[in-house]
Protein backbone atom coordinates (compact mmCIF):
# COMPACT_ATOMS: atom_id res chain seq x y z
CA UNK A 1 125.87 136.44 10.47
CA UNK A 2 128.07 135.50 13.49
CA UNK A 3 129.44 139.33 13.77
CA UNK A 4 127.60 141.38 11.41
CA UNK A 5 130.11 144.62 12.63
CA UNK A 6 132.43 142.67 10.23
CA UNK A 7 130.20 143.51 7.59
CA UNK A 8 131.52 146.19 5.74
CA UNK A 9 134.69 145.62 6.84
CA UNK A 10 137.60 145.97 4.27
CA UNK A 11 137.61 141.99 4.00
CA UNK A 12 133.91 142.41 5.07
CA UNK A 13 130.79 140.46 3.00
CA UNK A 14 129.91 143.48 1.66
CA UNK A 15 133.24 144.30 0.16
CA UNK A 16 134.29 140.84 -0.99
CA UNK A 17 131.01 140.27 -2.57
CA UNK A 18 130.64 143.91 -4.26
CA UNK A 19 134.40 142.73 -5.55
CA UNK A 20 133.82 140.11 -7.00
CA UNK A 21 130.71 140.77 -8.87
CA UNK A 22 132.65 143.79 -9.99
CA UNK A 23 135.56 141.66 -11.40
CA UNK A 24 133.27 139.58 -12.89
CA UNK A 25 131.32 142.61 -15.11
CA UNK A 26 135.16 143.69 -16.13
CA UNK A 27 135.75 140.52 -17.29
CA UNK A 28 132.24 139.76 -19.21
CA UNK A 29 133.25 143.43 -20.54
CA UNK A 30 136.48 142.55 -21.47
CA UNK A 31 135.56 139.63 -23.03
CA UNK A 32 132.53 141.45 -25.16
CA UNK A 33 134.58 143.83 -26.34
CA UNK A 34 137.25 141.51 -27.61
CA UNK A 35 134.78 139.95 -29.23
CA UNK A 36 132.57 142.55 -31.26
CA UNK A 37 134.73 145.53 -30.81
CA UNK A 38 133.71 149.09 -31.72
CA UNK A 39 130.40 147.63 -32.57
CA UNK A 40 129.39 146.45 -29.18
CA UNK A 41 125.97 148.30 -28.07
CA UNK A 42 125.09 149.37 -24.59
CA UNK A 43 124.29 146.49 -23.36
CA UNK A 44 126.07 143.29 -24.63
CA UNK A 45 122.94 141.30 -24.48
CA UNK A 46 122.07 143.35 -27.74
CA UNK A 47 124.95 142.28 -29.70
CA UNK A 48 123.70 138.20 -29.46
CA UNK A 49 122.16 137.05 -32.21
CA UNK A 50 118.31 136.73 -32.27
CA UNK A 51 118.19 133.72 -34.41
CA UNK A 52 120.43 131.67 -32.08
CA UNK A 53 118.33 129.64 -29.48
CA UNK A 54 121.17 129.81 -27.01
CA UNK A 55 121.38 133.41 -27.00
CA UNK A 56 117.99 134.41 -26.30
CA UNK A 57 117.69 131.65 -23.19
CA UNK A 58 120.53 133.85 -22.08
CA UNK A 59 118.28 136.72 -21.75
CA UNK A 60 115.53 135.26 -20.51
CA UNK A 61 117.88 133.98 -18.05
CA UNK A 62 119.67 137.24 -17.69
CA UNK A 63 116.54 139.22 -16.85
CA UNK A 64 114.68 136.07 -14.56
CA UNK A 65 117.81 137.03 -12.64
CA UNK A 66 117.64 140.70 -12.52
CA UNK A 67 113.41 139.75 -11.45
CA UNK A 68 114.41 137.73 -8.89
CA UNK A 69 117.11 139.48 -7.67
CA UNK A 70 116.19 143.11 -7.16
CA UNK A 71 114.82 142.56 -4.00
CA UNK A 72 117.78 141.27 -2.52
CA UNK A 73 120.20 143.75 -3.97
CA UNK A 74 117.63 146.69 -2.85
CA UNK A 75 117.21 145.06 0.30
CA UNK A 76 120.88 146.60 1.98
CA UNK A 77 120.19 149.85 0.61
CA UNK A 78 116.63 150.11 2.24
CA UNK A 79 118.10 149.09 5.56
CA UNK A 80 120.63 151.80 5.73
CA UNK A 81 118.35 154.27 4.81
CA UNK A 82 115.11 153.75 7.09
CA UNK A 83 116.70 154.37 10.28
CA UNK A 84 117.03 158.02 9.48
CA UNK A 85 113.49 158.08 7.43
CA UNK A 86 111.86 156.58 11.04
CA UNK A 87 113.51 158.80 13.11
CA UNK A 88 112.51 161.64 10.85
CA UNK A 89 108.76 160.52 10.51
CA UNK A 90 108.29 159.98 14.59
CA UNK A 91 106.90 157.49 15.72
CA UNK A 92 103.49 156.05 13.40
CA UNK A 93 100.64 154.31 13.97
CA UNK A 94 101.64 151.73 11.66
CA UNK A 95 105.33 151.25 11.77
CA UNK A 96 105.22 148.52 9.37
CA UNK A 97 103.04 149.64 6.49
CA UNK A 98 105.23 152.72 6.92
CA UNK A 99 108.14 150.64 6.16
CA UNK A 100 106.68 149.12 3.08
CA UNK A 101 105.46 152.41 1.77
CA UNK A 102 109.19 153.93 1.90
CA UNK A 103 110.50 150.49 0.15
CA UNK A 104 107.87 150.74 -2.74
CA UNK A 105 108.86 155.01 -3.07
CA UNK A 106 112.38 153.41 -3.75
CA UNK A 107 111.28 150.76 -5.82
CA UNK A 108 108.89 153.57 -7.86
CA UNK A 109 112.13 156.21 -7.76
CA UNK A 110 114.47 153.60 -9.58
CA UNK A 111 111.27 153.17 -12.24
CA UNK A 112 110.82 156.20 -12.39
CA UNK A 113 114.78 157.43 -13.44
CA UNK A 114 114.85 154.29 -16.35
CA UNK A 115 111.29 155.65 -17.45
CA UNK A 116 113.47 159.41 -17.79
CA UNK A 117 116.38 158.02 -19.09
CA UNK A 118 114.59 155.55 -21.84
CA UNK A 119 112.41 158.97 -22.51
CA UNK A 120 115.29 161.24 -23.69
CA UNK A 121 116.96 158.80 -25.59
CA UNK A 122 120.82 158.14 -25.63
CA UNK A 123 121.22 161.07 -27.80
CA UNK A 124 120.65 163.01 -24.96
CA UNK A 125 122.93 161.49 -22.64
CA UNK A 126 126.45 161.65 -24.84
CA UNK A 127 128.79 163.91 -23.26
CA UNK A 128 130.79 166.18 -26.00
């Protein structure tokens, strides 16, 4: 990046990207619930037919992306955060290996809360 202290700048890469990707879920959300109304599920990949060829290559597709991708999108967050986990932890014999071992607790943190939340069930979640 030529100045990367325009990063999360109001017209920043940070904020454009985050803004567009968020227009674009609106939209796909929109969109979904024009089309199958109060009987769209959580996620609208449920409502697509399972007979239709087309519709399951766009979940395979959907979650290739969401494999692929996780990395990168976690890759930001990680970056902000270490500084303050280094300084914490001192210095370490192994600054590297102590590196990956705080990106895999993430990784196994973000498991861990869908493993919780799949647990409970969505009857557990509904706010009355």
């Amino acid at each position: 990046m030529k100045e990367p202290r325009k990063f999360g700048t109001t017209l920043g890469v940070l904020n454009v990207g985050m803004s567009i990707v968020a227009i674009l879920y609106i939209i796909v959300g929109f969109l979904s619930y024009l089309k199958y109304g109060e009987k769209i599920e959580g996620s609208v990949t449920l409502n697509l037919p399972e007979t239709e060829i087309l519709a399951q290559a766009v979940k395979v597709i959907i979650s290739m992306g969401i494999l692929f991708t996780y990395a990168l999108q976690f890759y930001i967050a990680a970056d902000i955060i270490w500084p303050t986990i280094r300084d914490f932890l001192g210095p370490v014999k192994y600054p590297v290996f102590a590196e990956l071992a705080f990106r895999s607790f993430l990784v196994l943190i973000t498991y861990l809360s869908l493993k919780v939340i799949i647990y409970t069930g969505p009857n557990h979640w509904s706010i009355e």
